[in-house]
C-alpha atoms as a PDB file:
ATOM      1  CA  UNK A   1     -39.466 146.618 -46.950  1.00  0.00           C
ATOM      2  CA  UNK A   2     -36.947 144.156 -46.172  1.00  0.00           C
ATOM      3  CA  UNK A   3     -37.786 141.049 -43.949  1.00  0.00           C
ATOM      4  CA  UNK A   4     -34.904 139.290 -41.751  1.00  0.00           C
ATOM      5  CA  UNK A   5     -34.035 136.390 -39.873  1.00  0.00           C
ATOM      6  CA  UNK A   6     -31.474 136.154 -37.154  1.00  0.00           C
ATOM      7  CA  UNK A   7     -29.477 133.102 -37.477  1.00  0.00           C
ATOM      8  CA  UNK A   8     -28.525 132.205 -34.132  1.00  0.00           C
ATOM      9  CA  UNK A   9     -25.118 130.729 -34.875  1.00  0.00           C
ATOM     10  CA  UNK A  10     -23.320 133.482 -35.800  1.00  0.00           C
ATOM     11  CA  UNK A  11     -24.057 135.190 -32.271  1.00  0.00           C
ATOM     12  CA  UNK A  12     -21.086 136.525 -30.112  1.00  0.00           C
ATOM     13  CA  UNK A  13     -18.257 135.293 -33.131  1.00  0.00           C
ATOM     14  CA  UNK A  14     -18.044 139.097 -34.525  1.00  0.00           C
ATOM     15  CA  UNK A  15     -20.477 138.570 -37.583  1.00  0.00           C
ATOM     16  CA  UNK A  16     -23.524 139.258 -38.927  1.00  0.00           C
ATOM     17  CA  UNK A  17     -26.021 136.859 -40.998  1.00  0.00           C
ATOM     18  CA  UNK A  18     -29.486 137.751 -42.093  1.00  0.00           C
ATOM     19  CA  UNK A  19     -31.594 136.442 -44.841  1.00  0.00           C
ATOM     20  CA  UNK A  20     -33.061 139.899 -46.850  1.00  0.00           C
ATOM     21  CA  UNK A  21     -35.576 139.923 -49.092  1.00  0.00           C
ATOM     22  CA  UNK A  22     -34.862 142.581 -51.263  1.00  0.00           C
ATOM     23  CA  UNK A  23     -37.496 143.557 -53.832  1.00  0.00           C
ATOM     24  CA  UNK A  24     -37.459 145.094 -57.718  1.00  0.00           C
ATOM     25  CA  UNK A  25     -35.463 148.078 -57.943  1.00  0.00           C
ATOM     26  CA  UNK A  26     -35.094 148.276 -53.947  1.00  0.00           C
ATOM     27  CA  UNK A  27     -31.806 149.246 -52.464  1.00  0.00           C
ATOM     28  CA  UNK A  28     -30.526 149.102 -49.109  1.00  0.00           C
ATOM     29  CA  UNK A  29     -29.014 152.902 -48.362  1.00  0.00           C
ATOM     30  CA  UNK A  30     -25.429 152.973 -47.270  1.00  0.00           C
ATOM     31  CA  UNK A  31     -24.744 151.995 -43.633  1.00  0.00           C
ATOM     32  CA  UNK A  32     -22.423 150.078 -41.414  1.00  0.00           C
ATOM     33  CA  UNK A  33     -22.065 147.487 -38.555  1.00  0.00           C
ATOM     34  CA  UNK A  34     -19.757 148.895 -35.828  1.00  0.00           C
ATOM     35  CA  UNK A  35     -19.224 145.974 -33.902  1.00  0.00           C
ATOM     36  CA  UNK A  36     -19.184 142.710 -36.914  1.00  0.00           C
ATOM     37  CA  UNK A  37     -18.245 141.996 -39.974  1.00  0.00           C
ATOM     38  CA  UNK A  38     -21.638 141.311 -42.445  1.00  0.00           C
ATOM     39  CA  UNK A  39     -21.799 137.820 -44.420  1.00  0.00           C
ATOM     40  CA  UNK A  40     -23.959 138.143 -47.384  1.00  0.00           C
ATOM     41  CA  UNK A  41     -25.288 134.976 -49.520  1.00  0.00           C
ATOM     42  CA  UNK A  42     -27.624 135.843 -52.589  1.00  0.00           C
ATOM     43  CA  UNK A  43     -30.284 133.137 -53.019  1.00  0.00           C
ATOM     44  CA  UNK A  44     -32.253 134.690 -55.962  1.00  0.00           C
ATOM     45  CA  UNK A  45     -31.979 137.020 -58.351  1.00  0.00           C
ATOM     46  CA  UNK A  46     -28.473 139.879 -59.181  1.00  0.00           C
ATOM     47  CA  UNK A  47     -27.480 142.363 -56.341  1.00  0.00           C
ATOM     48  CA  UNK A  48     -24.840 144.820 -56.678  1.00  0.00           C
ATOM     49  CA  UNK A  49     -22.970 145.356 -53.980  1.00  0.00           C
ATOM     50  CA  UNK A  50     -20.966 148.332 -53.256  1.00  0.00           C
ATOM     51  CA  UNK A  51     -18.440 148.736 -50.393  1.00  0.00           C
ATOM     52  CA  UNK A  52     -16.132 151.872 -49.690  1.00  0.00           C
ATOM     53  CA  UNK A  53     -12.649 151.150 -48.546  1.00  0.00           C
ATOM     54  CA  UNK A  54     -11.862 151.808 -45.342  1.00  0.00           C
ATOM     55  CA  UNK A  55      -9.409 155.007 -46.291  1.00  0.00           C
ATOM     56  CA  UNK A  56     -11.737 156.011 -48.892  1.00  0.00           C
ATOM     57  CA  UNK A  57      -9.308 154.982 -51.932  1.00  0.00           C
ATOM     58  CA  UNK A  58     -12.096 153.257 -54.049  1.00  0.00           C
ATOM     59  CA  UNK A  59     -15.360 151.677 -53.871  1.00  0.00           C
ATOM     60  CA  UNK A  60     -15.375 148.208 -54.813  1.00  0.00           C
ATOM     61  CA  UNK A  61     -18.256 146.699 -56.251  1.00  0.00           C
ATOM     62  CA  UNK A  62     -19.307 143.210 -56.172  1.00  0.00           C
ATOM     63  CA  UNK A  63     -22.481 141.267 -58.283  1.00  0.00           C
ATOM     64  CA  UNK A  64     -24.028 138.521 -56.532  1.00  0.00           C
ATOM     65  CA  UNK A  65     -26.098 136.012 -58.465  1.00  0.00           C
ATOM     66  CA  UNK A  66     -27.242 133.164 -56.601  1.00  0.00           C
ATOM     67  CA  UNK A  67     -25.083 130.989 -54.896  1.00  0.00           C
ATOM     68  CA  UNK A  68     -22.250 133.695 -54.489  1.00  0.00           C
ATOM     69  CA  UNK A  69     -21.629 134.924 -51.642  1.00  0.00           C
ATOM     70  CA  UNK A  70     -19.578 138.396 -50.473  1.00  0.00           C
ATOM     71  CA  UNK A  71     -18.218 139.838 -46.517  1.00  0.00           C
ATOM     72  CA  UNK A  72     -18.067 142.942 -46.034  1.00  0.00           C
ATOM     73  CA  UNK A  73     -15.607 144.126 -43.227  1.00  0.00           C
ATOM     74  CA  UNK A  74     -16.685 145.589 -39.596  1.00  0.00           C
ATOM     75  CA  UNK A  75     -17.717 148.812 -39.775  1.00  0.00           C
ATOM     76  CA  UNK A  76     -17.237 149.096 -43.693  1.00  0.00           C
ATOM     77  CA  UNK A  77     -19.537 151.408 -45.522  1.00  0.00           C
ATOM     78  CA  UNK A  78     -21.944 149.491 -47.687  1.00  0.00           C
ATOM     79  CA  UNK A  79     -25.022 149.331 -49.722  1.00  0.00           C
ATOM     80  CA  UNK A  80     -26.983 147.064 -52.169  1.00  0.00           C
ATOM     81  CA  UNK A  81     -29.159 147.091 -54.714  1.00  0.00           C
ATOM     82  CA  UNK A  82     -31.344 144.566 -56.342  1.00  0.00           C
ATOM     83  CA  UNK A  83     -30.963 144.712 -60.469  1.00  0.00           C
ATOM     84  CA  UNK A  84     -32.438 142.212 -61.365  1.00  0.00           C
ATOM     85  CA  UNK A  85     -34.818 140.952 -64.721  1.00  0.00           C
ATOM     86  CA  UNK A  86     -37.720 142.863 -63.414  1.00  0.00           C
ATOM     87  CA  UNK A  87     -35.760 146.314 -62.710  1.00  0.00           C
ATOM     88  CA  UNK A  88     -35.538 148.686 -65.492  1.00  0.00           C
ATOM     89  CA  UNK A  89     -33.919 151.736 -65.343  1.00  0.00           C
END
């Protein structure tokens, strides 16, 4: 389960900013936000990022460790997934 917090300054400039909390092995499915572009900022831990073009011509993917930081576009189609030290496959 993921908990978020709305950070207020970011309303009504076209951009999304939430602080996730996403545990061992979780992953948030693919999805999209139609009307902003979404700024993600790892505090803990390694998350993969994945993002599929907007033509379709790749998927780029992106590990965050803390401190780094990625955007993904408005209305790009995107997912993550924690891999972290306590995720074994």
């Amino acid at each position: 389960m993921e908990d978020t917090l709305i950070v207020q300054q970011v309303v009504g400039h076209g951009m999304t900013l939430a602080i996730l909390n996403l545990g061992p092995c979780s992953m948030l499915p693919p999805h999209y936000h139609p009307r902003a572009a979404n700024f993600v900022v790892a505090m803990s831990g390694t998350t993969d990022t994945f993002m599929v073009e907007e033509n379709g011509a790749r998927t780029v993917k992106t590990t965050l460790t803390p401190g780094k930081m990625t955007i993904f576009p408005q209305a790009s189609l995107h997912m993550m997934q924690n891999t972290g030290m306590f995720c074994t496959a």
